[in-house]
C-alpha atoms as a PDB file:
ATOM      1  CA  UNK A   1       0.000   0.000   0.000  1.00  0.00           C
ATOM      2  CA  UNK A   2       1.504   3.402  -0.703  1.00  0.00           C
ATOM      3  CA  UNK A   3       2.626   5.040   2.161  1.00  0.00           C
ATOM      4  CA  UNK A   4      -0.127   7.971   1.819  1.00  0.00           C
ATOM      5  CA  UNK A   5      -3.547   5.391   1.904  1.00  0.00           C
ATOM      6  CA  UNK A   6      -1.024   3.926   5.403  1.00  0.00           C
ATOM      7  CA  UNK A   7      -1.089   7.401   7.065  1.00  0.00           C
ATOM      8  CA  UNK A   8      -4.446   8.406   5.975  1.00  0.00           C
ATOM      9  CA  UNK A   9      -7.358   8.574   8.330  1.00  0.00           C
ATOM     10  CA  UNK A  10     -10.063   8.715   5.908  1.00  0.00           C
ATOM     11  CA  UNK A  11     -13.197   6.903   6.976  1.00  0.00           C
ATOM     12  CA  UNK A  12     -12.251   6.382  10.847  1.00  0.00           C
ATOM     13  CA  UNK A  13     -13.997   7.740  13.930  1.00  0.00           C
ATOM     14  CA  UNK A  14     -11.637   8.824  16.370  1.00  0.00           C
ATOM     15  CA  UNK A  15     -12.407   9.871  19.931  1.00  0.00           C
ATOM     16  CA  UNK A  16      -9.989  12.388  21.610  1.00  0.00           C
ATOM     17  CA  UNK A  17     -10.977  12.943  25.539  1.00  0.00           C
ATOM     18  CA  UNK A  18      -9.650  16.404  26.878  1.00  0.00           C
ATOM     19  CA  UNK A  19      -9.033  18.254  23.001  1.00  0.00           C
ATOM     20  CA  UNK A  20      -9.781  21.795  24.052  1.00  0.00           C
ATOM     21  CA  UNK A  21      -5.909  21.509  26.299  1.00  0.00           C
ATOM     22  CA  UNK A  22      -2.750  22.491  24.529  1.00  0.00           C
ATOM     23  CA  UNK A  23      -1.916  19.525  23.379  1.00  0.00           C
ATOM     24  CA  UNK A  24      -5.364  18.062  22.969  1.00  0.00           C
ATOM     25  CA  UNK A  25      -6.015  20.835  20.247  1.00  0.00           C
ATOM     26  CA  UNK A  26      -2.780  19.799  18.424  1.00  0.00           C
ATOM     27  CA  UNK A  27      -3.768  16.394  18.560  1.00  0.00           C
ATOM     28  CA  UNK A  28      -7.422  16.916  17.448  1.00  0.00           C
ATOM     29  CA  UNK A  29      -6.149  19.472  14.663  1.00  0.00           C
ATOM     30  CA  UNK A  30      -3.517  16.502  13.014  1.00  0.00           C
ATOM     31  CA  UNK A  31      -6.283  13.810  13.693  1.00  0.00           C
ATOM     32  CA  UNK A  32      -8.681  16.187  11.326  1.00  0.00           C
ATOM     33  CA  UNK A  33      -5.954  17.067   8.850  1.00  0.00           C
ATOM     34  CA  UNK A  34      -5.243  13.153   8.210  1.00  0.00           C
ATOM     35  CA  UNK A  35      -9.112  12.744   7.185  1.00  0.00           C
ATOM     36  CA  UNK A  36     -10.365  11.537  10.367  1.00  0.00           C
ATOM     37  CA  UNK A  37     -13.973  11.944  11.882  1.00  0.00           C
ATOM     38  CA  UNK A  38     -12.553  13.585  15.215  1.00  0.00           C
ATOM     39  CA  UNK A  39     -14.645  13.763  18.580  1.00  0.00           C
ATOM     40  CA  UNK A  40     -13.160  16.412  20.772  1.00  0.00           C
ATOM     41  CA  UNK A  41     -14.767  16.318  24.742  1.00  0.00           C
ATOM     42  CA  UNK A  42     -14.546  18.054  27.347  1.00  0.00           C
ATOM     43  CA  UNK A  43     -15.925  18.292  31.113  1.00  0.00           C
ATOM     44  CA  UNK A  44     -17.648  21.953  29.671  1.00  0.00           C
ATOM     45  CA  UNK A  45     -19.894  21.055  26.154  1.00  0.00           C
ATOM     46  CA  UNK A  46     -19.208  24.596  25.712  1.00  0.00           C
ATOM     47  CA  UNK A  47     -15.770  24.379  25.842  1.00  0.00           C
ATOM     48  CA  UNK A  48     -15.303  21.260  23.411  1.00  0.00           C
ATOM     49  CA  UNK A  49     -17.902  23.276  21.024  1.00  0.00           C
ATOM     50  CA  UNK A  50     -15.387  26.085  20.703  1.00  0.00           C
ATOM     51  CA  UNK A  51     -12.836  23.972  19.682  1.00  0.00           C
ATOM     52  CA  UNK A  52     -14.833  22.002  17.300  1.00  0.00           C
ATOM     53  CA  UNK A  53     -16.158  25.001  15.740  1.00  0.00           C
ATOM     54  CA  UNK A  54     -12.441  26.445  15.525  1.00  0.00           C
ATOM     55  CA  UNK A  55     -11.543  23.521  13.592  1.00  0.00           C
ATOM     56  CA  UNK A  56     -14.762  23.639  11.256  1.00  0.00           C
ATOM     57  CA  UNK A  57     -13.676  27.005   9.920  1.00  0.00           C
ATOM     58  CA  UNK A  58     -10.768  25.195   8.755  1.00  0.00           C
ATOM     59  CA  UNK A  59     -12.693  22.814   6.944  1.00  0.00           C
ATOM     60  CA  UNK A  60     -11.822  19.894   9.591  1.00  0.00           C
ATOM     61  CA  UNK A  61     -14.541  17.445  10.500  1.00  0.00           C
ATOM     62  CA  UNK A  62     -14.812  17.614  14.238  1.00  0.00           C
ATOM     63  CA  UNK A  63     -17.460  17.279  16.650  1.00  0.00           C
ATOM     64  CA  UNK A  64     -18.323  18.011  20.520  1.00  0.00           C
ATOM     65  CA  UNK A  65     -19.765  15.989  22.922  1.00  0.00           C
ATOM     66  CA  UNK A  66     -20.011  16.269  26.971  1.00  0.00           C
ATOM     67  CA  UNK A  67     -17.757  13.656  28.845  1.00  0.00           C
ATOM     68  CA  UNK A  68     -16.403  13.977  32.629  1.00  0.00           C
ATOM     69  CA  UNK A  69     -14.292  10.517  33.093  1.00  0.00           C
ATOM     70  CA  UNK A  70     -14.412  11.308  37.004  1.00  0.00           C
ATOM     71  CA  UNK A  71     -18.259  10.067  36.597  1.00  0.00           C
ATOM     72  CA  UNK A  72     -18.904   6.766  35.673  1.00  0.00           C
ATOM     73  CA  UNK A  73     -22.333   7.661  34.170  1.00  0.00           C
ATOM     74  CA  UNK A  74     -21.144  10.048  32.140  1.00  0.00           C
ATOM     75  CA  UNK A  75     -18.207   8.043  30.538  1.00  0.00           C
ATOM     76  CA  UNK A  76     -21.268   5.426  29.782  1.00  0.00           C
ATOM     77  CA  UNK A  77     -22.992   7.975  28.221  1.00  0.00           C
ATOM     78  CA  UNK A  78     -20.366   9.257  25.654  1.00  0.00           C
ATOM     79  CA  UNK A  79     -19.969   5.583  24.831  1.00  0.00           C
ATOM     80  CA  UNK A  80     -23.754   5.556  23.785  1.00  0.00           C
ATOM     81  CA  UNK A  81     -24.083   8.613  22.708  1.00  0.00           C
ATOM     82  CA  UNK A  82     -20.819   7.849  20.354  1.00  0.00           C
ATOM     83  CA  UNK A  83     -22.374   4.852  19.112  1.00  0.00           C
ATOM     84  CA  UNK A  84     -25.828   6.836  18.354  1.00  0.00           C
ATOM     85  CA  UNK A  85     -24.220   9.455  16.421  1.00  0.00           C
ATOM     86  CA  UNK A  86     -21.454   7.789  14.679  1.00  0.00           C
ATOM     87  CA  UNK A  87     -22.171   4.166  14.729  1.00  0.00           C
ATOM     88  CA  UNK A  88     -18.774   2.859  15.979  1.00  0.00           C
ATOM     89  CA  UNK A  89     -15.482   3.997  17.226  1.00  0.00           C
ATOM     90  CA  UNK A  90     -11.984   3.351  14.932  1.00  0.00           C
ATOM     91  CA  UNK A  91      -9.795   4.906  17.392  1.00  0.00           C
ATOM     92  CA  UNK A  92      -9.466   6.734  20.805  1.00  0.00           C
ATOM     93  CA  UNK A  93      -6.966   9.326  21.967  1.00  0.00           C
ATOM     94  CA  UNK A  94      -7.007   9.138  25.887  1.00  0.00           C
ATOM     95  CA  UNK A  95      -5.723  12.578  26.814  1.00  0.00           C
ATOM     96  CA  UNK A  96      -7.991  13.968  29.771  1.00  0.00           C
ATOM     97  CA  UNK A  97      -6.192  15.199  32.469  1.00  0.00           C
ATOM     98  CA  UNK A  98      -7.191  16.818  35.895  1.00  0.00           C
ATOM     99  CA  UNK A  99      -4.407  18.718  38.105  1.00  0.00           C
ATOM    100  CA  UNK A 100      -5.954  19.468  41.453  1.00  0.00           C
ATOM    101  CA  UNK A 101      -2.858  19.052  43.131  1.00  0.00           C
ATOM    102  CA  UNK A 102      -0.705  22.297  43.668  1.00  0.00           C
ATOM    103  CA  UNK A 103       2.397  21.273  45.504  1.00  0.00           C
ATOM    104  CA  UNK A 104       3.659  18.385  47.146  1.00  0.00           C
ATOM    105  CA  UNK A 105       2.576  19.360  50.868  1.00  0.00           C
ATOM    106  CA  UNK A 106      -0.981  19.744  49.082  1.00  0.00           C
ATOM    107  CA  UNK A 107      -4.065  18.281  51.713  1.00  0.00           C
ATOM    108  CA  UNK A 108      -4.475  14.232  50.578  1.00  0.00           C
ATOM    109  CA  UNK A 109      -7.708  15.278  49.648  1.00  0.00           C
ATOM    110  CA  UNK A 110      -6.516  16.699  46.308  1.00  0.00           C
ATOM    111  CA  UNK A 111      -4.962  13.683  45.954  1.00  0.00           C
ATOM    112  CA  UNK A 112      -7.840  11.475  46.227  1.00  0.00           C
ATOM    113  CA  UNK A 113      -9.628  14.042  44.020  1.00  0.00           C
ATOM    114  CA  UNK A 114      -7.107  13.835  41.382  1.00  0.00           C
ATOM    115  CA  UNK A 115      -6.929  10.169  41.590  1.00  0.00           C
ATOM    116  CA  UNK A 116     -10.816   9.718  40.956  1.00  0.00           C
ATOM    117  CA  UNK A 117      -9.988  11.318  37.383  1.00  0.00           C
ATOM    118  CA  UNK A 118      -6.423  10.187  36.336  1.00  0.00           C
ATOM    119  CA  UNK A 119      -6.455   6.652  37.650  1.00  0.00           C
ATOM    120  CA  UNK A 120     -10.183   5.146  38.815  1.00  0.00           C
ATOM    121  CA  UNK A 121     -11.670   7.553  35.325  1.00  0.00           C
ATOM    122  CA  UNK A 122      -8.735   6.576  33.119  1.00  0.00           C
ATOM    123  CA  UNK A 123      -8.980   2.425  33.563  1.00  0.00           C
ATOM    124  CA  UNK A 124     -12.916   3.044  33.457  1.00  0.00           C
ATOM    125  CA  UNK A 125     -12.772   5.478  30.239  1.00  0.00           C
ATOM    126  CA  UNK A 126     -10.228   3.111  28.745  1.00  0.00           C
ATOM    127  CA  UNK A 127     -12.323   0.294  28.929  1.00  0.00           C
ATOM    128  CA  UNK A 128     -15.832   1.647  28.160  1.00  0.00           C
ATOM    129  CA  UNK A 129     -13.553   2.980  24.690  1.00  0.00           C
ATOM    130  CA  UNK A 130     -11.836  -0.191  23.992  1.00  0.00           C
ATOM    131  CA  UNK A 131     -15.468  -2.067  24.060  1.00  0.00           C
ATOM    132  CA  UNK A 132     -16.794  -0.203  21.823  1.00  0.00           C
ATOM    133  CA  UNK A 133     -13.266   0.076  19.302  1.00  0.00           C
ATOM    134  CA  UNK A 134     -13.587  -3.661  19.688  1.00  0.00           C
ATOM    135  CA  UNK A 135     -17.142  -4.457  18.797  1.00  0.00           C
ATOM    136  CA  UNK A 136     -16.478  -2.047  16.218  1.00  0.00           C
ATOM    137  CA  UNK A 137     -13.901  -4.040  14.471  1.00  0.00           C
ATOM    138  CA  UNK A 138     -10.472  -3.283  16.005  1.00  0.00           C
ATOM    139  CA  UNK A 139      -8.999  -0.355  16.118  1.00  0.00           C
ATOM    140  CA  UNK A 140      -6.253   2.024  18.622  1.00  0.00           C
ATOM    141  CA  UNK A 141      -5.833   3.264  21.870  1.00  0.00           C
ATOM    142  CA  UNK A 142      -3.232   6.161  22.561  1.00  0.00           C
ATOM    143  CA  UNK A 143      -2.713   7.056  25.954  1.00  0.00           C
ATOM    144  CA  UNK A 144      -0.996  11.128  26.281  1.00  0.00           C
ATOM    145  CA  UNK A 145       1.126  10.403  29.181  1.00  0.00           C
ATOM    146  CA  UNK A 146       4.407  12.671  30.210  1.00  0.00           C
ATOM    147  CA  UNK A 147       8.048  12.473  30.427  1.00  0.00           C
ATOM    148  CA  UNK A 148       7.394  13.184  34.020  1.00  0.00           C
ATOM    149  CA  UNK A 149       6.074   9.224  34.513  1.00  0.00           C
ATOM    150  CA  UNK A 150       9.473   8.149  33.736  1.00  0.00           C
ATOM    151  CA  UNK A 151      11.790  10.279  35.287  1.00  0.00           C
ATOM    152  CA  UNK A 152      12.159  12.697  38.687  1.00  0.00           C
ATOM    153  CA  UNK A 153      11.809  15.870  38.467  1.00  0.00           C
ATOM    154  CA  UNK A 154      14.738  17.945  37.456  1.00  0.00           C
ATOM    155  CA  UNK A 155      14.425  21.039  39.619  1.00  0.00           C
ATOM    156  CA  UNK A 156      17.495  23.630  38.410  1.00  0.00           C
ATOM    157  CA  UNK A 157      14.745  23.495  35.601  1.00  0.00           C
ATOM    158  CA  UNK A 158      13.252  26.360  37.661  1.00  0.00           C
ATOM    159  CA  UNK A 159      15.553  28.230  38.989  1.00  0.00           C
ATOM    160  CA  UNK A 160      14.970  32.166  38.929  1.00  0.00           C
ATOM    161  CA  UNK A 161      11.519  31.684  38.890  1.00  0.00           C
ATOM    162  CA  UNK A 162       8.997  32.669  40.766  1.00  0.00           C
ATOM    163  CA  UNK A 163       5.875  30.309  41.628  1.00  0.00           C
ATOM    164  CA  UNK A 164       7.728  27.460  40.069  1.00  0.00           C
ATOM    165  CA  UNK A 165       9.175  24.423  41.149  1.00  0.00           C
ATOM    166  CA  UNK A 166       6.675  22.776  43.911  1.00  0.00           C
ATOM    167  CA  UNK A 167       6.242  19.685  41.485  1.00  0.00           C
ATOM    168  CA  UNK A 168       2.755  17.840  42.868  1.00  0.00           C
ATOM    169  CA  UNK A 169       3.402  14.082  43.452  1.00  0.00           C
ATOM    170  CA  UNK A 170      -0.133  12.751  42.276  1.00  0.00           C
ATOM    171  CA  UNK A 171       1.639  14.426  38.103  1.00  0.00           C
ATOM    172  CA  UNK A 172       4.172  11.871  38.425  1.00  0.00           C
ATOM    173  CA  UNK A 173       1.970   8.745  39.840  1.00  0.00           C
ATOM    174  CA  UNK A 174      -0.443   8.930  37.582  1.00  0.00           C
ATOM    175  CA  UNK A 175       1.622   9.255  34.304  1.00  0.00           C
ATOM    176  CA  UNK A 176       4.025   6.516  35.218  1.00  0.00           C
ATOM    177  CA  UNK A 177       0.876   4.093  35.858  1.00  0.00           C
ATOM    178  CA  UNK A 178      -0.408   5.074  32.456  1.00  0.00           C
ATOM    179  CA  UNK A 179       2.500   3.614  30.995  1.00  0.00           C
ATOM    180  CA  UNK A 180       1.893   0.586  32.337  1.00  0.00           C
ATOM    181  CA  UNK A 181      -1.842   0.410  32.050  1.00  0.00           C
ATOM    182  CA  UNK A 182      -0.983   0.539  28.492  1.00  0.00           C
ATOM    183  CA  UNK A 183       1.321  -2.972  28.442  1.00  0.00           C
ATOM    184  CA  UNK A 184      -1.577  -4.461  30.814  1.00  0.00           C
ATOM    185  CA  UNK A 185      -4.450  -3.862  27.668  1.00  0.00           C
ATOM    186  CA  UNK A 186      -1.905  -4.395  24.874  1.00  0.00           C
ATOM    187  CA  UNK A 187      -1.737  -8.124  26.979  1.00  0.00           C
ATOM    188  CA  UNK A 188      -5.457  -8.540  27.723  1.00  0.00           C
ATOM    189  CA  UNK A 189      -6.770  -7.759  24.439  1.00  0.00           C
ATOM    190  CA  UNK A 190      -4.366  -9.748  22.142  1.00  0.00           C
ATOM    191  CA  UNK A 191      -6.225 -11.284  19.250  1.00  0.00           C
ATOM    192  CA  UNK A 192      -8.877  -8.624  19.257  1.00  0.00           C
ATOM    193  CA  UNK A 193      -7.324  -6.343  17.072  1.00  0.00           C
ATOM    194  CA  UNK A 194      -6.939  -3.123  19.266  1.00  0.00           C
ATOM    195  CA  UNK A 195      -3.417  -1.559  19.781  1.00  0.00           C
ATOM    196  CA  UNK A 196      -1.968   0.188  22.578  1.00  0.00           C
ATOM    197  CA  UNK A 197      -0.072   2.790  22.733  1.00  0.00           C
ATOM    198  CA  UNK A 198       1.498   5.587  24.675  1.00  0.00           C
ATOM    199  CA  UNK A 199       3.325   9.074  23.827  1.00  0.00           C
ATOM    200  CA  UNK A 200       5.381  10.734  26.831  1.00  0.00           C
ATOM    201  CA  UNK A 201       5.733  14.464  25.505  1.00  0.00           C
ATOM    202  CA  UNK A 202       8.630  16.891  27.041  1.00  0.00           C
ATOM    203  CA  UNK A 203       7.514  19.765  27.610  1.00  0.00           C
ATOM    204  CA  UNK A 204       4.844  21.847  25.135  1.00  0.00           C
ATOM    205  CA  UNK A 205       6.001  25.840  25.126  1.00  0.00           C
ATOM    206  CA  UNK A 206       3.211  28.000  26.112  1.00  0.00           C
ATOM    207  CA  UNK A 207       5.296  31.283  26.876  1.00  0.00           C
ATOM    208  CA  UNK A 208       7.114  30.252  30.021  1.00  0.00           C
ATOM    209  CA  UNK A 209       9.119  32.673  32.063  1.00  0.00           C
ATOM    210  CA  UNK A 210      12.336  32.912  30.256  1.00  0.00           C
ATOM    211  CA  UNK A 211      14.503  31.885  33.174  1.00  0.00           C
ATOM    212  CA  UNK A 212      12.691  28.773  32.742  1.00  0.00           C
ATOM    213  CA  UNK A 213      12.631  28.555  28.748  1.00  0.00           C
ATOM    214  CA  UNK A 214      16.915  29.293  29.171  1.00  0.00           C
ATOM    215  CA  UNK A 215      17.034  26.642  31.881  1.00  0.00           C
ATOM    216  CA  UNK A 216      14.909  24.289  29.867  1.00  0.00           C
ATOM    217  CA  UNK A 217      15.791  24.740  26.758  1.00  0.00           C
ATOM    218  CA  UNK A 218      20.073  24.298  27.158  1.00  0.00           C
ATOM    219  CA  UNK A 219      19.543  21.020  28.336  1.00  0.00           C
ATOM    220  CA  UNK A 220      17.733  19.770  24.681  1.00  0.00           C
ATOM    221  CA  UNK A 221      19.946  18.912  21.786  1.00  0.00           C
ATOM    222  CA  UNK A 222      17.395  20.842  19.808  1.00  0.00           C
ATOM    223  CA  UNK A 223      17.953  23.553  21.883  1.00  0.00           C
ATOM    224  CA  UNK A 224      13.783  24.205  21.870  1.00  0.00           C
ATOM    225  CA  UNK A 225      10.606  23.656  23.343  1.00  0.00           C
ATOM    226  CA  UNK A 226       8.060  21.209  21.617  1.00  0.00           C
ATOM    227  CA  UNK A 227       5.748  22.988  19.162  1.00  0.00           C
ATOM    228  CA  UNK A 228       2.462  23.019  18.093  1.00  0.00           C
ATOM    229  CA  UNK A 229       3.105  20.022  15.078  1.00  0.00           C
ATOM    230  CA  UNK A 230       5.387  18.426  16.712  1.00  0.00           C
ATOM    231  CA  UNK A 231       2.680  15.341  18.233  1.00  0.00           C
ATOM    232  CA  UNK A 232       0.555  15.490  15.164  1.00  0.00           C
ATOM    233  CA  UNK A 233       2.336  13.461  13.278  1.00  0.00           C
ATOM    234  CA  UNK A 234       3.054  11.037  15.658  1.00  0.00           C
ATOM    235  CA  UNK A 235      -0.524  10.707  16.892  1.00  0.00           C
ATOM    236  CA  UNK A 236      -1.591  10.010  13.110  1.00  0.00           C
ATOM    237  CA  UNK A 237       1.021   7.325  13.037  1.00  0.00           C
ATOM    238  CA  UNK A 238       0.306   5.151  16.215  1.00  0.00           C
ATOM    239  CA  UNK A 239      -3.973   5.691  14.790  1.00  0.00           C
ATOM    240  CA  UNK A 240      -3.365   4.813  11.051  1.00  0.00           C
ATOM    241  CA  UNK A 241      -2.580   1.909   9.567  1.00  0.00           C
ATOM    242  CA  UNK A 242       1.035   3.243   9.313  1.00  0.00           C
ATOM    243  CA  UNK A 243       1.605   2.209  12.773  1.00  0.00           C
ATOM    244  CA  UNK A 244      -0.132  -1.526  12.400  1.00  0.00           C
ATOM    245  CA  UNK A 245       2.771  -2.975  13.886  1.00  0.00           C
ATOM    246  CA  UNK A 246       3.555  -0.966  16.735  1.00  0.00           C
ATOM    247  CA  UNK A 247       1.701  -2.385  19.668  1.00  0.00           C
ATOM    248  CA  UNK A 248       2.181  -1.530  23.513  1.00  0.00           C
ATOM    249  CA  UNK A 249       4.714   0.927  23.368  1.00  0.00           C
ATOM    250  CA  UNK A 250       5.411   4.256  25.179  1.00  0.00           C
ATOM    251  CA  UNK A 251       7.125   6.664  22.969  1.00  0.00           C
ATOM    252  CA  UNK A 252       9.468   9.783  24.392  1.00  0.00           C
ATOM    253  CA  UNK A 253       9.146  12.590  22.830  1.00  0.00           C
ATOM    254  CA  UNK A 254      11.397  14.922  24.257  1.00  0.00           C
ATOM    255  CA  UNK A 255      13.747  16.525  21.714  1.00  0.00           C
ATOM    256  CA  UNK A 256      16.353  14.201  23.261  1.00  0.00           C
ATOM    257  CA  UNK A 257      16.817  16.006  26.366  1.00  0.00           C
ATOM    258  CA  UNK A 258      16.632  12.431  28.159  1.00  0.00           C
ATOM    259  CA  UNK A 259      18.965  10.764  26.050  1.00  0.00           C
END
């Protein structure tokens, strides 16, 4: 097959939880570019409707719909109402994050409160998705997770600046068991033609302080932030048929700053 028809996304229904964030919208925006049928959520409707209708002036094909993953009920209902208004579900980009946690002497509460979304909401969104991808015919699961789930935190990252540096611990848990989760359903759904897969991104610029930008940025042989493409191409690959052999990874993407 020429390599084009691999990449392309023409056809496919793709789900992308959390698509209004900075790098949801990147992903949502390559998803659309490649042909795909993207679903953007969001906790808001209004918020995922912005995006969606920021992506229709473009001439992109994507659609909002409603979906809090710290509810059980309402992760069942975007898997109906998914199946009501598309008919099935080709792929699913499991991005939704929630950061309650400020610091690490935060109260444990924020903790808990994060962990209803990131860990008890991701292994319940993840499998109410990969049913449906499933009885839909097969299909891929890419989980956004973060550097900062395989490695400490580098703190001289944030020196000279101000209201930086108090890393929260429940960041870190989460995105390292995200990695894993994503071995654990690669495993228990061999045969039924659904790949896993995970991206850890470095860090996304979004016009940091420039202490931190100089701090940052010396450290990666590219000598730069990631940008605004730099995960749409990737995301396309692990959800097309360009990736059909790549199954229960996680993927750094870093600029090389951890190699």
């Amino acid at each position: 097959m020429n390599v084009k028809q691999l990449l392309s996304l023409k056809n496919k229904i793709i789900l992308v939880t959390g698509g209004s964030g900075n790098y949801g919208k990147c992903i949502v925006e390559g998803l659309a570019e490649a042909d795909a049928t993207v679903i953007t959520t969001s906790r808001e409707l209004a918020s995922a409707e912005r995006t969606a209708a920021m992506f229709r002036e473009q001439g992109l094909d994507v659609h909002a719909m409603e979906a809090d993953q710290g509810v059980h009920e309402s992760v069942v209902a975007l898997k109906a109402g998914v199946l009501e208004r598309f008919g099935r579900l080709d792929g699913f980009v499991n991005n939704a994050v929630s950061r309650p946690m400020k610091g690490y002497n935060a109260p444990l509460s924020q903790f808990e409160e994060s962990m209803q979304v990131n860990a008890t909401g991701m292994v319940d969104i993840m499998r109410e998705m990969t049913d449906l991808i499933v009885q839909s015919g097969g299909g891929s699961v890419i989980s956004i997770a973060s550097m900062m789930g395989m490695f400490g935190p580098d703190l001289s990252n944030y020196e000279g600046t101000v209201g930086m540096g108090d890393l929260p611990p429940d960041y870190f848990f989460h995105n390292a068991g995200l990695i894993n989760l994503t071995r654990y359903m690669t495993q228990m759904h061999a045969t039924s033609n659904i790949r896993f897969n995970c991206i850890s991104p470095g860090g996304l610029f979004n016009n940091q302080p420039e202490a931190f930008l100089n701090n940052y940025c010396k450290k990666v042989p590219l000598r730069r932030m990631a940008n605004h493409d730099d995960i749409k191409g990737l995301v396309v690959l692990l959800a097309s048929d360009a990736g059909a052999y790549i199954n229960g990874e996680n993927i750094l993407m870093d600029g090389g700053l951890n190699a």
